[in-house]
N, C-alpha and C. Protein backbone atom coordinates (compact mmCIF):
# COMPACT_ATOMS: atom_id res chain seq x y z
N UNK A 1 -9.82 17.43 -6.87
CA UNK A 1 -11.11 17.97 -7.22
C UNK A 1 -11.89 16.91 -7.99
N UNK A 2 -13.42 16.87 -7.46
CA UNK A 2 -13.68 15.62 -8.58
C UNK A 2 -14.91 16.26 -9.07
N UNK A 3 -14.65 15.24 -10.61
CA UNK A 3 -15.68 16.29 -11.41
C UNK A 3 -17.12 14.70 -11.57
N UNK A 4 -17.77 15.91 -12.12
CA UNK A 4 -18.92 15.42 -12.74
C UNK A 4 -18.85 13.98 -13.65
N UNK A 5 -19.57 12.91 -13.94
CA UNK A 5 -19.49 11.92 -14.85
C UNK A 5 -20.12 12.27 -16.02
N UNK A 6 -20.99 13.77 -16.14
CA UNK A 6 -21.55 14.34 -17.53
C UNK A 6 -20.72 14.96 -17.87
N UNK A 7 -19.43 14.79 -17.56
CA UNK A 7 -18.42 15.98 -18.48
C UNK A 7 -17.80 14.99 -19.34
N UNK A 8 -17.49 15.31 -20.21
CA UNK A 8 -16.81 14.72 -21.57
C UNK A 8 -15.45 14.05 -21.09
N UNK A 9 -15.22 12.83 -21.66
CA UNK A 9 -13.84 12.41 -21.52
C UNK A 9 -12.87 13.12 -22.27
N UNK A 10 -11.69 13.67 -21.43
CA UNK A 10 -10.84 13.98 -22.47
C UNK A 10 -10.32 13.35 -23.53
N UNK A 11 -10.73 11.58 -23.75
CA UNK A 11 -9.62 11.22 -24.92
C UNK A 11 -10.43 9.60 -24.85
N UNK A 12 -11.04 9.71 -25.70
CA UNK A 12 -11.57 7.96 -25.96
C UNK A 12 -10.43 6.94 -25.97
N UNK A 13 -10.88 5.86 -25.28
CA UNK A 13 -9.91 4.46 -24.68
C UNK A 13 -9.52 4.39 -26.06
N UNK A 14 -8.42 3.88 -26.20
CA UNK A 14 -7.38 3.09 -27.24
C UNK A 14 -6.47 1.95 -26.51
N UNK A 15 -6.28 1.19 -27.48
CA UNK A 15 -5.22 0.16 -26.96
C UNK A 15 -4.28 0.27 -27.94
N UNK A 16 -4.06 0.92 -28.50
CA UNK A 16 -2.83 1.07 -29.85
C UNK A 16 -1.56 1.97 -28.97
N UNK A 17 -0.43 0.55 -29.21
CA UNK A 17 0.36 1.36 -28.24
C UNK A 17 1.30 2.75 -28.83
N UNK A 18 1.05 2.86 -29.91
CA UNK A 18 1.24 4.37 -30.60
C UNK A 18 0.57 5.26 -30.22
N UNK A 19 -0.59 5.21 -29.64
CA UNK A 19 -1.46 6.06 -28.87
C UNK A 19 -1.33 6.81 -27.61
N UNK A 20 -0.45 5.90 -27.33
CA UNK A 20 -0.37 6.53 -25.75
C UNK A 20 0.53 7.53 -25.64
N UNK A 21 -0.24 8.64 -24.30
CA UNK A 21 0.23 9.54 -24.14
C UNK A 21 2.08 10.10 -23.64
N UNK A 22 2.36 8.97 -23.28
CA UNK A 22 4.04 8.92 -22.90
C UNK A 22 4.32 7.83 -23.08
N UNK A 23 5.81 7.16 -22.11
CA UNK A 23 6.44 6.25 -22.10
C UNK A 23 5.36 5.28 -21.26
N UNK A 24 4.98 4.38 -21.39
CA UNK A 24 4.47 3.69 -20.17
C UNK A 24 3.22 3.88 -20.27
N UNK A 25 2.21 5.05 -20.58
CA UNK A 25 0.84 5.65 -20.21
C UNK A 25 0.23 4.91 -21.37
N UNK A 26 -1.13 4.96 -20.91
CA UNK A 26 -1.92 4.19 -21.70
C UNK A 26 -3.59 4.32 -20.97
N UNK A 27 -4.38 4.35 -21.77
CA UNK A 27 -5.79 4.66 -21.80
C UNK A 27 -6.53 3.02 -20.84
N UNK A 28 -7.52 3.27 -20.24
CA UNK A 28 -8.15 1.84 -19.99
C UNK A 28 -9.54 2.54 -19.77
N UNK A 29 -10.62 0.96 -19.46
CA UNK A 29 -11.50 1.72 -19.17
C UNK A 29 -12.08 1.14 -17.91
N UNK A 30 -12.38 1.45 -16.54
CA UNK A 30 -12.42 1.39 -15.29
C UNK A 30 -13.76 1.59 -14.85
N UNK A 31 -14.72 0.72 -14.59
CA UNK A 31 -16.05 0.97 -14.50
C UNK A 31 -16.53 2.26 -15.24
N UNK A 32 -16.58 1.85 -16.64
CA UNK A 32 -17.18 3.13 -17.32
C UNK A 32 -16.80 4.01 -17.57
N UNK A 33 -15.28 4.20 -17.07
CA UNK A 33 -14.74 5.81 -17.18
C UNK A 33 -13.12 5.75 -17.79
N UNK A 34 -12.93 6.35 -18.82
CA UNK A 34 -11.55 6.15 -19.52
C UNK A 34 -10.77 6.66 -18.38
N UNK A 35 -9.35 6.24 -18.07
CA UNK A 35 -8.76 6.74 -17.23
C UNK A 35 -7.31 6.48 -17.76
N UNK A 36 -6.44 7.38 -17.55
CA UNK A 36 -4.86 7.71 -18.26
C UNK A 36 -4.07 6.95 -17.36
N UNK A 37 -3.35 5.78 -17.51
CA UNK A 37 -2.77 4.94 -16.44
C UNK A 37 -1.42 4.84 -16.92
N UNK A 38 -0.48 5.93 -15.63
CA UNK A 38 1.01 5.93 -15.80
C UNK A 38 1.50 4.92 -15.30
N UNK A 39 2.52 4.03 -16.05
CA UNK A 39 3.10 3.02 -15.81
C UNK A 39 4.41 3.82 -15.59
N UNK A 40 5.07 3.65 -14.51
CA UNK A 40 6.30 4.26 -14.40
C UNK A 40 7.34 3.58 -15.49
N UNK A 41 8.39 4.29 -16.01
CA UNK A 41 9.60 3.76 -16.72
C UNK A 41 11.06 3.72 -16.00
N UNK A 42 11.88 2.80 -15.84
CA UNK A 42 13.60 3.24 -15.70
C UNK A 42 13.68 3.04 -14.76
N UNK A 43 14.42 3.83 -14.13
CA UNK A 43 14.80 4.45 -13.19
C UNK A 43 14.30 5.27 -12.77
N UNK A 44 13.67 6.51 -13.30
CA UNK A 44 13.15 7.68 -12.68
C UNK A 44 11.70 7.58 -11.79
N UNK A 45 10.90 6.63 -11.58
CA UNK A 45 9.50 6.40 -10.86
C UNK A 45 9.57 4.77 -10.78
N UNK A 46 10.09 3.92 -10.06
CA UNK A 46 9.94 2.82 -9.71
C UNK A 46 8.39 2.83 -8.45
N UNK A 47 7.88 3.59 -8.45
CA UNK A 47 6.93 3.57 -7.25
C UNK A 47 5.40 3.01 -8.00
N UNK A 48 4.95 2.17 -7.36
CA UNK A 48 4.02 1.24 -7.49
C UNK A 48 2.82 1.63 -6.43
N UNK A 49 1.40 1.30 -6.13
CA UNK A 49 0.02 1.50 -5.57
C UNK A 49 0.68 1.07 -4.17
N UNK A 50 1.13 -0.14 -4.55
CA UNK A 50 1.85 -1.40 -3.03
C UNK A 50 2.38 -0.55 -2.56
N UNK A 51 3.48 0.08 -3.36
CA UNK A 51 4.72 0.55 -2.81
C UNK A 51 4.31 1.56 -1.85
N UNK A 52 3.85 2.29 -2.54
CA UNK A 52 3.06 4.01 -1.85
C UNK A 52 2.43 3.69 -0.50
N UNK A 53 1.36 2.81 -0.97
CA UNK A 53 0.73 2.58 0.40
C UNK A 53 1.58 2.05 1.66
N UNK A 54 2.57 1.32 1.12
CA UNK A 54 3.40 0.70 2.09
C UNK A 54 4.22 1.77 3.01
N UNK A 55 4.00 3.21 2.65
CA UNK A 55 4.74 4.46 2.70
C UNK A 55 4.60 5.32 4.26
N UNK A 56 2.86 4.71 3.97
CA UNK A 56 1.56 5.03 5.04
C UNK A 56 1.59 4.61 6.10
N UNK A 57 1.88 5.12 7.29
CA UNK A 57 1.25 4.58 8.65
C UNK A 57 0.38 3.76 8.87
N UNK A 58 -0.05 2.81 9.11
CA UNK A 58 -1.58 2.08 9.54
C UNK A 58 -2.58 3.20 10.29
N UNK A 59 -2.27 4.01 11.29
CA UNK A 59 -3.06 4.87 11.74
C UNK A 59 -3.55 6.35 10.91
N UNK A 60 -2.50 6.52 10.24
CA UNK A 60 -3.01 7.37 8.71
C UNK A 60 -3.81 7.13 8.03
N UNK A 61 -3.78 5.70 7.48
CA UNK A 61 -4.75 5.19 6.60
C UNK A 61 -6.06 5.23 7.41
N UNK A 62 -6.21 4.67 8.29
CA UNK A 62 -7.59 4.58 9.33
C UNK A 62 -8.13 6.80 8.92
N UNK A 63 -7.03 7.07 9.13
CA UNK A 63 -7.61 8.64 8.99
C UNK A 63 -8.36 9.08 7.38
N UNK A 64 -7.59 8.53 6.84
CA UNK A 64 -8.22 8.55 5.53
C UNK A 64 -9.19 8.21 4.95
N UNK A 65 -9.34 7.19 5.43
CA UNK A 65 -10.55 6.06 5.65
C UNK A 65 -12.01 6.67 6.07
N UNK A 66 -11.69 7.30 6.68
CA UNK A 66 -12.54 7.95 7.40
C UNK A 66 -13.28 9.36 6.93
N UNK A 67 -12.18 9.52 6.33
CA UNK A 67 -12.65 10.67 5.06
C UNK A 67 -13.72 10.58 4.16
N UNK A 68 -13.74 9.30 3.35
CA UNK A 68 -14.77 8.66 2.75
C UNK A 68 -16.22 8.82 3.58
N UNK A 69 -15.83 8.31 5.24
CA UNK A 69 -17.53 8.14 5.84
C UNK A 69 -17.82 9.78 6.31
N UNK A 70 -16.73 10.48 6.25
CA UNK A 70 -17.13 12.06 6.52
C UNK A 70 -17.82 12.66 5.42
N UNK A 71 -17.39 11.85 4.31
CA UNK A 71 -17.84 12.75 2.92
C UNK A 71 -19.51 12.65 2.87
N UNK A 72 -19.38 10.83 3.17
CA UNK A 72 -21.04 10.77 2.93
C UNK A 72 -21.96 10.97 3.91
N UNK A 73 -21.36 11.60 4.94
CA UNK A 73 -22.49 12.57 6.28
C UNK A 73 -22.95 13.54 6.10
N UNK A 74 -24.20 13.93 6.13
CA UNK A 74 -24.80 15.21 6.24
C UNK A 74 -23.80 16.53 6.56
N UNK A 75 -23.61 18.04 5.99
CA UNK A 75 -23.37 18.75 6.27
C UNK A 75 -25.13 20.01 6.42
N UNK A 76 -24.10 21.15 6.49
CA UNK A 76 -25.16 22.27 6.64
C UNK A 76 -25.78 22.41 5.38
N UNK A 77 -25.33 22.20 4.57
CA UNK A 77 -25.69 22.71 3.13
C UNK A 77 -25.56 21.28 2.11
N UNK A 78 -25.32 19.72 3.14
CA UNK A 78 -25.14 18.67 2.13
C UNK A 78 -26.21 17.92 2.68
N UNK A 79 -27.42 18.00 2.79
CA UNK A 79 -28.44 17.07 3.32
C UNK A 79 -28.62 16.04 3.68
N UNK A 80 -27.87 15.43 2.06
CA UNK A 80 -28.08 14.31 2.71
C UNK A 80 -27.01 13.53 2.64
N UNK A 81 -26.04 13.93 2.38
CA UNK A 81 -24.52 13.57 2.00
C UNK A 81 -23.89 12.97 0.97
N UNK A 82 -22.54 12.58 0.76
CA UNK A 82 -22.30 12.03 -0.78
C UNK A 82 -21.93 12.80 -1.91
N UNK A 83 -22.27 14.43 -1.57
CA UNK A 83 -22.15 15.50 -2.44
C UNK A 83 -20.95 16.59 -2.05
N UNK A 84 -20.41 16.20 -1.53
CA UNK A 84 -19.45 17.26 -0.54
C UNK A 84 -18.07 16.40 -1.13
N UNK A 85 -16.82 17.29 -0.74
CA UNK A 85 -15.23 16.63 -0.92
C UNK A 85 -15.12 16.84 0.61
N UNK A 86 -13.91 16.10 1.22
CA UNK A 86 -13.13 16.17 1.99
C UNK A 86 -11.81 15.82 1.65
N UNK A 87 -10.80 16.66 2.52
CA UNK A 87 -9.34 16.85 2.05
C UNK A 87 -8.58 16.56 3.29
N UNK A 88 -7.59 16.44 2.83
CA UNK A 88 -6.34 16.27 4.35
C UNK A 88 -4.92 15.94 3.44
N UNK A 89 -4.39 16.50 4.75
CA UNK A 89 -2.94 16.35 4.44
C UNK A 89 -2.49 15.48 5.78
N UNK A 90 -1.13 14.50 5.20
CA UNK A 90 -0.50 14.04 6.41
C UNK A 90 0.58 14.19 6.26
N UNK A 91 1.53 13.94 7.44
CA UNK A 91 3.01 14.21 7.33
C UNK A 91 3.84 14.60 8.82
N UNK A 92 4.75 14.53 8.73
CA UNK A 92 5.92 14.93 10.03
C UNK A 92 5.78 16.19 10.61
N UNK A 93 5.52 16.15 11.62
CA UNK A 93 5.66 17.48 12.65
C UNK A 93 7.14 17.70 12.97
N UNK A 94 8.00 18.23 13.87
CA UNK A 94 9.07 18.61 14.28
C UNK A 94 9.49 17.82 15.00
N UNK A 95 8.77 16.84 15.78
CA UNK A 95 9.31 15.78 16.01
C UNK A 95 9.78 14.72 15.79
N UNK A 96 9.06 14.43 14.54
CA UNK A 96 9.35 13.43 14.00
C UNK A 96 7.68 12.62 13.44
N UNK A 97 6.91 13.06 14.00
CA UNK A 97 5.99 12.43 14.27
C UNK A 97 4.74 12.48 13.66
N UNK A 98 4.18 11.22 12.71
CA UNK A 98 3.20 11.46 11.84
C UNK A 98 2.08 12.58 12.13
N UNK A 99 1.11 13.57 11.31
CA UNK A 99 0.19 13.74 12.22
C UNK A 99 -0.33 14.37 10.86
N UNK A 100 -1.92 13.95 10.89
CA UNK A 100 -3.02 14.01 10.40
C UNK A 100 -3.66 15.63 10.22
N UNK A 101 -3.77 16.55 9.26
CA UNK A 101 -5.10 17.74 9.21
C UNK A 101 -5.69 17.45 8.29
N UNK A 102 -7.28 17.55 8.80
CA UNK A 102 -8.51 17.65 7.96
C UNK A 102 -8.95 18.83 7.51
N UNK A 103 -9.79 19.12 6.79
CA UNK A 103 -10.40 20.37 6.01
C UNK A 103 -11.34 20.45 6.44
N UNK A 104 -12.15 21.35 6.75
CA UNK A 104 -13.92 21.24 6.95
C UNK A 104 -14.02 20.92 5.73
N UNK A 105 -15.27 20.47 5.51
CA UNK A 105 -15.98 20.18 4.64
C UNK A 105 -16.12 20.95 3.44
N UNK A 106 -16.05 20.36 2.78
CA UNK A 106 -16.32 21.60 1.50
C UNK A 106 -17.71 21.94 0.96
N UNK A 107 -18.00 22.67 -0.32
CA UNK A 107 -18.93 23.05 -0.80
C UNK A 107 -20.26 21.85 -0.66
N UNK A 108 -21.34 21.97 -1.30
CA UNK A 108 -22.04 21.01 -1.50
C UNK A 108 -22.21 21.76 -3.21
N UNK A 109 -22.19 20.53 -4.05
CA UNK A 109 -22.12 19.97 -5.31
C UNK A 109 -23.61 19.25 -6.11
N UNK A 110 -24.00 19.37 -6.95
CA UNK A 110 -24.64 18.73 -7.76
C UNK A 110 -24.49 18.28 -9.18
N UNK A 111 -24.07 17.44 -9.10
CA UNK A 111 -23.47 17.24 -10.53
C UNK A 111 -24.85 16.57 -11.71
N UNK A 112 -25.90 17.49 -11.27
CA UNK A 112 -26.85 17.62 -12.37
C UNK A 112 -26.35 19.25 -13.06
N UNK A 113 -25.75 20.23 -12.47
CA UNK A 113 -25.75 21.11 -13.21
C UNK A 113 -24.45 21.64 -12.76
N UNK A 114 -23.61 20.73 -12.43
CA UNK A 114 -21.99 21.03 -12.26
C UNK A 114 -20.99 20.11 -12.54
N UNK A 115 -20.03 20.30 -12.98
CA UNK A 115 -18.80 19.11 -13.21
C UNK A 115 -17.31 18.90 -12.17
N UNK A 116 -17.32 20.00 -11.19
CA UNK A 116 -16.77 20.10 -10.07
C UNK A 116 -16.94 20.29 -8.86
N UNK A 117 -16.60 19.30 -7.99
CA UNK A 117 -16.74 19.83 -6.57
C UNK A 117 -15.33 20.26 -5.61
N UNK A 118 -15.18 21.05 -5.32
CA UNK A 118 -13.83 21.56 -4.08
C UNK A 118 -14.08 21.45 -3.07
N UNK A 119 -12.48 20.67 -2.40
CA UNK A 119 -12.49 21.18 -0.86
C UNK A 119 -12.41 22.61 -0.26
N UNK A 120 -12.67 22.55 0.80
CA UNK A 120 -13.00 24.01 1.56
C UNK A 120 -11.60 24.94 1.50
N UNK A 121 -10.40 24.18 1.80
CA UNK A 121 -9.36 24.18 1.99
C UNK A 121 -9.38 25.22 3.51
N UNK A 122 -10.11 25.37 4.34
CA UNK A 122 -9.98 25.48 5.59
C UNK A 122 -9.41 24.45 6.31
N UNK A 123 -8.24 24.16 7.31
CA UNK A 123 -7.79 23.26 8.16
C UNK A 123 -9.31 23.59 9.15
N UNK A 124 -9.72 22.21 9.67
CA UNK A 124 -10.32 22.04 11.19
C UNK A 124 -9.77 22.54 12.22
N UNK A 125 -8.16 22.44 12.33
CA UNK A 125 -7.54 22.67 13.24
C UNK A 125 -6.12 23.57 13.07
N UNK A 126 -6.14 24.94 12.82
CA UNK A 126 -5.10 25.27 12.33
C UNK A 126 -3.99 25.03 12.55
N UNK A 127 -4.30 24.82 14.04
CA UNK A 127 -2.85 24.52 14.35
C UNK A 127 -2.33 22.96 14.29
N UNK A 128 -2.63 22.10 13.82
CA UNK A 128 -2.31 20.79 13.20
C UNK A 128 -1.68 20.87 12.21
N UNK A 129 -2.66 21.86 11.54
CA UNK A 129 -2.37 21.92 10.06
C UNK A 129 -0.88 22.63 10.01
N UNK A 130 -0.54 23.61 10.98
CA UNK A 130 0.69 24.44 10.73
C UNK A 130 1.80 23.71 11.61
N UNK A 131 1.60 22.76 12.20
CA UNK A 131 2.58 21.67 12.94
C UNK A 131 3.04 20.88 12.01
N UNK A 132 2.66 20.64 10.64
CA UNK A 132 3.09 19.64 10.00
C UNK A 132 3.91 20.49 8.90
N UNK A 133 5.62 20.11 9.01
CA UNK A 133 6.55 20.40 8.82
C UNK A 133 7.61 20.03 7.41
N UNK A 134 6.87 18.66 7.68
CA UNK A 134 7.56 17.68 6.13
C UNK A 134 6.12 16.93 5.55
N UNK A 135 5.21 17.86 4.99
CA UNK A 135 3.93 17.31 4.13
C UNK A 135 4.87 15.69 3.37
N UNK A 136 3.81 14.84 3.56
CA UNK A 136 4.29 13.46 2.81
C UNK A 136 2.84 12.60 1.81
N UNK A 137 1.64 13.15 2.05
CA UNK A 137 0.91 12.69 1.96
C UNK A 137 -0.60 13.87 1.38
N UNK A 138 -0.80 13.96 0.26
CA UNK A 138 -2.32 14.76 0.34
C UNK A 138 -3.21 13.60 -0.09
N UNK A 139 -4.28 13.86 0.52
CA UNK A 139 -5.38 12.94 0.28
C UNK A 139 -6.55 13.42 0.09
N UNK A 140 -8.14 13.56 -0.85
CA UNK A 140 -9.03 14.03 -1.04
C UNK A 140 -10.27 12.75 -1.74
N UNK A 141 -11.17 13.14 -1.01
CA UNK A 141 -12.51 12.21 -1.14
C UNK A 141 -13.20 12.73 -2.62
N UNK A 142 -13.26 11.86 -3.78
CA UNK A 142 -14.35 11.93 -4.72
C UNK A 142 -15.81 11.37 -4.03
N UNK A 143 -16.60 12.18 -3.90
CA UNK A 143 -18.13 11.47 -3.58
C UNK A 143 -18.44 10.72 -4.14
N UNK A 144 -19.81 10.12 -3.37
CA UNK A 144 -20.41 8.71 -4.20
C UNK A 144 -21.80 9.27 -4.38
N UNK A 145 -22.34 10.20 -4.21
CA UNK A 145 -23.51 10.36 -4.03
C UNK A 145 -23.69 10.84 -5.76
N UNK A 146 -25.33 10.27 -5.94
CA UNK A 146 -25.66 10.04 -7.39
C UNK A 146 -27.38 10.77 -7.27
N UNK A 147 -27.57 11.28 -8.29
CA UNK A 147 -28.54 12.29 -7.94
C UNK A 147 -29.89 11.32 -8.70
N UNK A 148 -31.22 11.83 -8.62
CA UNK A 148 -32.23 11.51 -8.69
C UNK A 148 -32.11 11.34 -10.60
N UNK A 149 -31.53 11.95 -11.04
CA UNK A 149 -31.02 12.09 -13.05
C UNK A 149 -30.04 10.48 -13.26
N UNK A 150 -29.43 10.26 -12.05
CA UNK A 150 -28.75 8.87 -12.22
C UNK A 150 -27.00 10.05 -12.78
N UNK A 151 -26.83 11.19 -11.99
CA UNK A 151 -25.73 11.74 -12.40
C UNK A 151 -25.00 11.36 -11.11
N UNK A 152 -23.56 11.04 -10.67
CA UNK A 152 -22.82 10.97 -9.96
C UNK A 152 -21.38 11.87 -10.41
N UNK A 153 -20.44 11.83 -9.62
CA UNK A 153 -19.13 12.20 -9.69
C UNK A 153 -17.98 11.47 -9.99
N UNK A 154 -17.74 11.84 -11.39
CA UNK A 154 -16.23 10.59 -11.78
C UNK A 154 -14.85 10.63 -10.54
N UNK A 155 -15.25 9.40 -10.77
CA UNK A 155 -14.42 8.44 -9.40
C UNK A 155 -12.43 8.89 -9.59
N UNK A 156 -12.00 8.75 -10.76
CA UNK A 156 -10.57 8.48 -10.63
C UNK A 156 -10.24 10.49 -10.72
N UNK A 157 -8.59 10.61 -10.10
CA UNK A 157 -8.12 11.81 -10.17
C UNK A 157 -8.54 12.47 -11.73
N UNK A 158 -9.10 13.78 -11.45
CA UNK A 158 -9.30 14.62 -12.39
C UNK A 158 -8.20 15.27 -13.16
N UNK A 159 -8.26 15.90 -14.26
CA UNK A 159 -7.00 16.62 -14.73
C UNK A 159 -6.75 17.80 -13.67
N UNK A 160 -7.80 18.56 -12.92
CA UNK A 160 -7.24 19.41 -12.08
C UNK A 160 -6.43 18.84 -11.09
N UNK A 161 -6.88 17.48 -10.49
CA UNK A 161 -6.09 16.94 -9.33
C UNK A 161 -4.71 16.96 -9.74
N UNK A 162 -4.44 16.11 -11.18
CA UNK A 162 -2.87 16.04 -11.91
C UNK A 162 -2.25 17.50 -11.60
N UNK A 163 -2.88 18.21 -12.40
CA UNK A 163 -2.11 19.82 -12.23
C UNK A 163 -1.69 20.55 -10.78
N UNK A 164 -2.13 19.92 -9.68
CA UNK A 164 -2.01 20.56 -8.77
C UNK A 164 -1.21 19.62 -8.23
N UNK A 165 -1.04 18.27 -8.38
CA UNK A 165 0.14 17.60 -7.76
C UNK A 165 1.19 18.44 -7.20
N UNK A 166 2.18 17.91 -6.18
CA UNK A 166 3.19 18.72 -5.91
C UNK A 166 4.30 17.09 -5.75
N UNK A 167 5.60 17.43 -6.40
CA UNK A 167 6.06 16.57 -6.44
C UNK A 167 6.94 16.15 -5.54
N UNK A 168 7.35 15.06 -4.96
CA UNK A 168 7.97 14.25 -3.97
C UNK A 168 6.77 13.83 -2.74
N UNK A 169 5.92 14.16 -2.61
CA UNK A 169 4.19 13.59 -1.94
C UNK A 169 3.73 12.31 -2.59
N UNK A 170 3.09 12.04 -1.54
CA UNK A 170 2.23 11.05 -2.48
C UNK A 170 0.85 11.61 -2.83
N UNK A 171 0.65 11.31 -3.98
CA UNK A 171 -0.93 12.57 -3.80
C UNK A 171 -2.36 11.09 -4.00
N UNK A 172 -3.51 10.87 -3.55
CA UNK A 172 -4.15 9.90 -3.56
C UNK A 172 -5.98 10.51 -3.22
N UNK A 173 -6.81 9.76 -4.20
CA UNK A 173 -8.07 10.37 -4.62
C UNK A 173 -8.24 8.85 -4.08
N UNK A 174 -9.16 9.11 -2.70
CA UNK A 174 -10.22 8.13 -2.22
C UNK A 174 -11.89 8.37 -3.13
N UNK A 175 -11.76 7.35 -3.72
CA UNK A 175 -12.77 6.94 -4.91
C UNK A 175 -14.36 6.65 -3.82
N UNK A 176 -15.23 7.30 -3.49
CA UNK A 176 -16.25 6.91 -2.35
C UNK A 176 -17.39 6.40 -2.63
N UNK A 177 -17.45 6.47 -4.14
CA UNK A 177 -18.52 5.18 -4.54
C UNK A 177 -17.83 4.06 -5.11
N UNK A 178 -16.74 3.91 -5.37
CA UNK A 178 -16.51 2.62 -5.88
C UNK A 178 -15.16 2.03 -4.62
N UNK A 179 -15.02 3.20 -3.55
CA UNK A 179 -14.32 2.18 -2.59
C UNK A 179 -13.09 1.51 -2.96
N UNK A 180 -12.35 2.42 -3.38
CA UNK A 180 -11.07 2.05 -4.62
C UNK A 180 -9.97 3.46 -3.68
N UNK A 181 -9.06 3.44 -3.92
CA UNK A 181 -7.74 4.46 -3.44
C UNK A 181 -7.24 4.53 -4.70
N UNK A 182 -6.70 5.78 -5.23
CA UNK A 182 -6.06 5.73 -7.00
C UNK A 182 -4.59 6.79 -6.47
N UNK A 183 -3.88 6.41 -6.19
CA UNK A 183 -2.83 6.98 -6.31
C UNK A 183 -2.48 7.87 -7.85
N UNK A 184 -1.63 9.16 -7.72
CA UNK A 184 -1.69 9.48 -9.12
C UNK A 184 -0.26 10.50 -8.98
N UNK A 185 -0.16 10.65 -10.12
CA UNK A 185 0.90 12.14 -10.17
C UNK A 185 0.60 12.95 -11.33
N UNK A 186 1.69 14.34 -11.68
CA UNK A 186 1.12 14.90 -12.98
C UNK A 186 0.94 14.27 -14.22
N UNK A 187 1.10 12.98 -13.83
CA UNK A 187 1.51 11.91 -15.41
C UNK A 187 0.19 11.22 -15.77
N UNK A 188 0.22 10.93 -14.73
CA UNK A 188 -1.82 10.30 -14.62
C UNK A 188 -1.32 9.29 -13.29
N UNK A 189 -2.69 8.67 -13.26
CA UNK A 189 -2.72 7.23 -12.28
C UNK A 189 -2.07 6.60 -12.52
N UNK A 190 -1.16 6.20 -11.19
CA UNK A 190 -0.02 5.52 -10.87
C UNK A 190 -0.66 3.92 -10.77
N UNK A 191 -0.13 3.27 -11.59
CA UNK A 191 -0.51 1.44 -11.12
C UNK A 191 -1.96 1.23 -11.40
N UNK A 192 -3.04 0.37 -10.94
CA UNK A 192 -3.97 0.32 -11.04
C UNK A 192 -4.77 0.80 -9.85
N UNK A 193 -6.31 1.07 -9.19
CA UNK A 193 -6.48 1.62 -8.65
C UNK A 193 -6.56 0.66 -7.30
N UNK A 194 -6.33 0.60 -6.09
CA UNK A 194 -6.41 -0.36 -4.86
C UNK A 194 -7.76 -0.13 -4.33
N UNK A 195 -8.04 -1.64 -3.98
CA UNK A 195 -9.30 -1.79 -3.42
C UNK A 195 -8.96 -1.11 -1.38
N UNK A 196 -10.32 -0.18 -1.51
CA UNK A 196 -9.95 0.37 -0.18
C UNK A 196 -9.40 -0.85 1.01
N UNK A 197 -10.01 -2.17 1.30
CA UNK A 197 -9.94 -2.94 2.00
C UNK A 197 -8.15 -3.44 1.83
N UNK A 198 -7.62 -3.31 0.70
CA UNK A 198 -6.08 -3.85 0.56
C UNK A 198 -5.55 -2.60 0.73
N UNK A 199 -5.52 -1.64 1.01
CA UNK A 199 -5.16 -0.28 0.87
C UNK A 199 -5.18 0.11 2.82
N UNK A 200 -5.59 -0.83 3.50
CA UNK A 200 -6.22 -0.75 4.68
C UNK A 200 -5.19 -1.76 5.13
N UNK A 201 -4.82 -2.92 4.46
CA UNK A 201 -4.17 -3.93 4.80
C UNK A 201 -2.87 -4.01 4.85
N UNK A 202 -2.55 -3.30 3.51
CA UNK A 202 -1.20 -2.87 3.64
C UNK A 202 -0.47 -2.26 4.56
């Protein structure tokens, strides 16, 4: 879910490493926006931005990718686009075999007088959506679209996105104005955030 950039940060940047919220976590600040950056510890989360992506199909990613240019297209109720989420899940069918569901489109948003936008959580295709057997992958578009007030939608995973994680997935917030991929879990953002083009490459 991505919210508004007029909503309050939960927790002003610090660099005092007494500050930080766990083992590893630590505050930064990322074009303008404090963001909670889990550094995995041990043994228990060795998984890295590289790593994750490396996880991904090449033809997945192209799907994802694509999410971003769906977000910023006109809908019925998004004029002019940029204001809308898009969602998807990827993962194994019964065969074995990667396969892609999209969401329609979701709401249309203004983050002059809102701090959240949701996906529809309608599948496009139900039956895609109910073919996929071993979920491995959720993915959801933060917009880029910035209103006539100079208000836009904060780019990195929200605290709702954290809370809704589901664990052993990879869960990943395509950033659509800053063109960034942020991998994350309930801990915060995993690694730093990948530039869509290395995120493509991988």
């Amino acid at each position: 879910m991505s919210t508004s950039t007029v909503s309050p940060t939960p927790r002003e940047f610090s660099s005092r490493a007494d500050e930080r919220d766990g083992p590893g976590d630590h505050w930064v600040t990322i074009d303008g926006n404090h963001v909670l950056i889990h550094e995995p510890q041990g043994k228990e989360n060795q998984q890295t931005p590289q790593g994750l992506a490396a996880q991904i199909p090449p033809e997945v990613k192209v799907e994802m990718a694509r999410a971003i240019h769906d977000s910023n297209a006109p809908t019925v109720d998004d004029k002019k686009g940029g204001f809308h989420e898009k969602y998807g899940v990827a993962g194994l069918d019964a065969t074995g075999k990667w396969v892609v569901s999209r969401d329609k489109s979701g709401p249309y948003g203004n983050p002059d007088n809102t701090v959240h936008v949701s996906p529809s959580g309608e599948p496009v295709d139900p039956n895609i959506a109910y073919s996929i057997v071993d979920p491995r992958v959720v993915f959801h578009v933060h917009p880029e679209g910035i209103t006539a007030a100079g208000h836009g939608w904060v780019q990195p995973p929200s605290n709702v996105d954290k809370a809704a994680t589901i664990p052993g997935q990879i869960n990943a917030v395509l950033a659509a104005g800053e063109k960034k991929v942020y991998f994350y879990d309930e801990s915060g953002v995993i690694g730093k955030p990948m530039k869509l083009k290395d995120f493509l490459e991988k």
